[in-house]
C-alpha atoms as a PDB file:
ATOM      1  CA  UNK A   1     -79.203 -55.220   0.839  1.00  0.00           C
ATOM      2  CA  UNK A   2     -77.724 -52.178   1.605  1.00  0.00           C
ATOM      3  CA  UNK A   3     -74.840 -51.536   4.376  1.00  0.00           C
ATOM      4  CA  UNK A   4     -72.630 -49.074   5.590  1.00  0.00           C
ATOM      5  CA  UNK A   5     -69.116 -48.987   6.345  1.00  0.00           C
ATOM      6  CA  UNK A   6     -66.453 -46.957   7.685  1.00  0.00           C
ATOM      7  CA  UNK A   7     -63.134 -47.039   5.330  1.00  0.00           C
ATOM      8  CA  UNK A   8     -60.013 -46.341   6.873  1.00  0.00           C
ATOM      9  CA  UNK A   9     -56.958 -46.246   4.874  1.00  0.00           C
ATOM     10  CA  UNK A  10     -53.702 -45.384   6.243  1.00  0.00           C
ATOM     11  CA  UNK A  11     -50.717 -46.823   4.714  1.00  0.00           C
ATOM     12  CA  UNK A  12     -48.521 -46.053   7.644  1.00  0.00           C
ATOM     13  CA  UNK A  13     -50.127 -47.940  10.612  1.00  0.00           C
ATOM     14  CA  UNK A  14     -48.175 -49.367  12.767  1.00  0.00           C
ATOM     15  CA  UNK A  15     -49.849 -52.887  12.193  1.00  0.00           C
ATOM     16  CA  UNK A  16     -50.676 -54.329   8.494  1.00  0.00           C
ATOM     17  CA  UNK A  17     -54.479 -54.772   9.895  1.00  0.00           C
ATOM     18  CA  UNK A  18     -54.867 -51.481  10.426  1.00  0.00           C
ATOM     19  CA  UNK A  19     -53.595 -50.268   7.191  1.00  0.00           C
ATOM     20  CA  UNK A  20     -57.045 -51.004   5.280  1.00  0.00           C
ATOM     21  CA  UNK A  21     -59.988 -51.295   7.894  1.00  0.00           C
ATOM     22  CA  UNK A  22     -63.306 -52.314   6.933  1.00  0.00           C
ATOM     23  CA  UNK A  23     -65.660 -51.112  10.365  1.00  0.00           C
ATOM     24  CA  UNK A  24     -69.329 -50.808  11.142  1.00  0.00           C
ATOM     25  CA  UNK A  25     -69.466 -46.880  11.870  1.00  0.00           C
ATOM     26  CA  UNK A  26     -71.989 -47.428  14.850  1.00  0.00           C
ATOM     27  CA  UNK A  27     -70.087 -50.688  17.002  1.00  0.00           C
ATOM     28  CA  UNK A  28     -66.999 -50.173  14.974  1.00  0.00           C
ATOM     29  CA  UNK A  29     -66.235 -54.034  14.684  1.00  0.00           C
ATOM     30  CA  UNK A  30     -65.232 -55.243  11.329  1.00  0.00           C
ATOM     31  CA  UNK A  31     -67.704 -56.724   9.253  1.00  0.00           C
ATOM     32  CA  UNK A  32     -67.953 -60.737   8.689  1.00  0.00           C
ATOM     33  CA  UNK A  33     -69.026 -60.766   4.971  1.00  0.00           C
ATOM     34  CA  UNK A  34     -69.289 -64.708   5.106  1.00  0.00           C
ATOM     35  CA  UNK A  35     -71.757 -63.872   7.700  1.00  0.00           C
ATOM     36  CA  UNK A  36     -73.540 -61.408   5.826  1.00  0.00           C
ATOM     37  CA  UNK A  37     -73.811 -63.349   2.576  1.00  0.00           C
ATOM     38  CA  UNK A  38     -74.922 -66.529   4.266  1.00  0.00           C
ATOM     39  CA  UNK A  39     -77.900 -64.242   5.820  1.00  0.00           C
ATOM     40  CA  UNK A  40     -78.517 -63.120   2.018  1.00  0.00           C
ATOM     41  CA  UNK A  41     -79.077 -66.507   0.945  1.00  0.00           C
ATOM     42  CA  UNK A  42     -80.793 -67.896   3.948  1.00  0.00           C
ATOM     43  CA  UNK A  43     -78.344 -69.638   5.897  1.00  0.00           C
ATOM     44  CA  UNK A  44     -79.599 -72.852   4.347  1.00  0.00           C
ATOM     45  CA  UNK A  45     -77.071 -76.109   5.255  1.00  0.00           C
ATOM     46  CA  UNK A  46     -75.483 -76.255   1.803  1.00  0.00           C
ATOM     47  CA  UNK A  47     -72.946 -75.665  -0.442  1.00  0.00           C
ATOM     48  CA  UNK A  48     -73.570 -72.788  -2.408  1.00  0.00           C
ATOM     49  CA  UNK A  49     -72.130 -70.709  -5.925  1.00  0.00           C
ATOM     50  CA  UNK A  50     -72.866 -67.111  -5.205  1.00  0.00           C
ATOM     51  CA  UNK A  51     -72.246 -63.958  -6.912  1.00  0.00           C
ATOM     52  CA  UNK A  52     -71.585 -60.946  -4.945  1.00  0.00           C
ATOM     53  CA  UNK A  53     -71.748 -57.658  -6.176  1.00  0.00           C
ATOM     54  CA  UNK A  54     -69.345 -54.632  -4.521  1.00  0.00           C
ATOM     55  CA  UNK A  55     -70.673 -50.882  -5.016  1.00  0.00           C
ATOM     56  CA  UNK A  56     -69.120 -48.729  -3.694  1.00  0.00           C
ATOM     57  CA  UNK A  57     -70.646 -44.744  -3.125  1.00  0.00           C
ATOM     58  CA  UNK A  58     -67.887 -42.593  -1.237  1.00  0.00           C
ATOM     59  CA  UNK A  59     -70.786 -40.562   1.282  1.00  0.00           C
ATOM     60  CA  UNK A  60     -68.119 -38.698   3.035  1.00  0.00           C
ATOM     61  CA  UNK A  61     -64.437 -37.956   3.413  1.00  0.00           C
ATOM     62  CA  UNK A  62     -62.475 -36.897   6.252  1.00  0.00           C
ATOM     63  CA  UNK A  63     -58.758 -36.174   5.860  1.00  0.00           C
ATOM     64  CA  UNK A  64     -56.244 -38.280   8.306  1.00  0.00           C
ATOM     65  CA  UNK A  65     -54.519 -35.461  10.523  1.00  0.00           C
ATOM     66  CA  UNK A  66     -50.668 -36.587  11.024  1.00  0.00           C
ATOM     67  CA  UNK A  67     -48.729 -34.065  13.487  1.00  0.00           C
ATOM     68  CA  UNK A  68     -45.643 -32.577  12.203  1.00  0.00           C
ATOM     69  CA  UNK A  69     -42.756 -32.244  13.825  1.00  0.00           C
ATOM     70  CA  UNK A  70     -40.034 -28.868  13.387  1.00  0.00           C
ATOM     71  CA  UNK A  71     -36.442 -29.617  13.216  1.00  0.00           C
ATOM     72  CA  UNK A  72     -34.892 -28.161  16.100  1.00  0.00           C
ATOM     73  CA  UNK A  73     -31.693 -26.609  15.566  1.00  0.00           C
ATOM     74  CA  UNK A  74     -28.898 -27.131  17.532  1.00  0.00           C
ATOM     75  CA  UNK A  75     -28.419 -23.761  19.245  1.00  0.00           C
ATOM     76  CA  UNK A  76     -31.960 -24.126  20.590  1.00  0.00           C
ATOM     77  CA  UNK A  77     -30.807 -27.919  21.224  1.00  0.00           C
ATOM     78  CA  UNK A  78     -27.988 -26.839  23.652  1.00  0.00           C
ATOM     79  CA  UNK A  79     -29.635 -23.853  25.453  1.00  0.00           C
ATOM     80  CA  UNK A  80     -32.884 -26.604  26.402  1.00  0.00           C
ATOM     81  CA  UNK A  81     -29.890 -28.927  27.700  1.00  0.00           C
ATOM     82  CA  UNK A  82     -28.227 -26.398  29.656  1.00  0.00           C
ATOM     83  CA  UNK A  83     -31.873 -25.265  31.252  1.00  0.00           C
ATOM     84  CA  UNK A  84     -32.906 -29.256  31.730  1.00  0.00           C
ATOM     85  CA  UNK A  85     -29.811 -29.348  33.684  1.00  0.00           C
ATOM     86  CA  UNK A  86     -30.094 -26.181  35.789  1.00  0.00           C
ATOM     87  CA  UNK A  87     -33.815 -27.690  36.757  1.00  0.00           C
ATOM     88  CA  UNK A  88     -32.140 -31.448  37.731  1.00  0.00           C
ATOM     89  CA  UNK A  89     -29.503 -29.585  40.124  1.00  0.00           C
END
């Protein structure tokens, strides 16, 4: 059985979950591998010793895109204050 899956590592999320997601790339919910393995064996009533095999092919990469931000200095800090307040008068 072979399945896809979207990969999504990005060690500064917000949330731990979302630092290593595991998605389906067309419904994008995660996948239940319990689910998935029970299907493989025939979701028999039973107690079952299973061995799972992992491969993993990389198909595709994209690059995560993180905006940067430029320092402002503090000239250019002052003159935006002094025009913010000539626009609140």
């Amino acid at each position: 059985m072979t399945k896809h899956y979207l990969l999504s590592l990005n060690p500064t999320a917000k949330h731990d979950w979302d630092r290593c997601a595991l998605r389906d790339p067309i419904t994008a919910k995660r996948p239940e591998l319990a689910k998935l393995i029970a299907e493989a064996v025939g979701a028999e009533p039973g107690t079952y010793l299973v061995s799972v095999n992992i491969e993993v092919k990389v198909l595709e990469q994209a690059p995560m895109y993180q905006t940067e931000q430029l320092p402002i200095n503090s000239t250019e800090r002052s003159s935006n204050h002094a025009q913010f307040k000539e626009l609140a008068a």
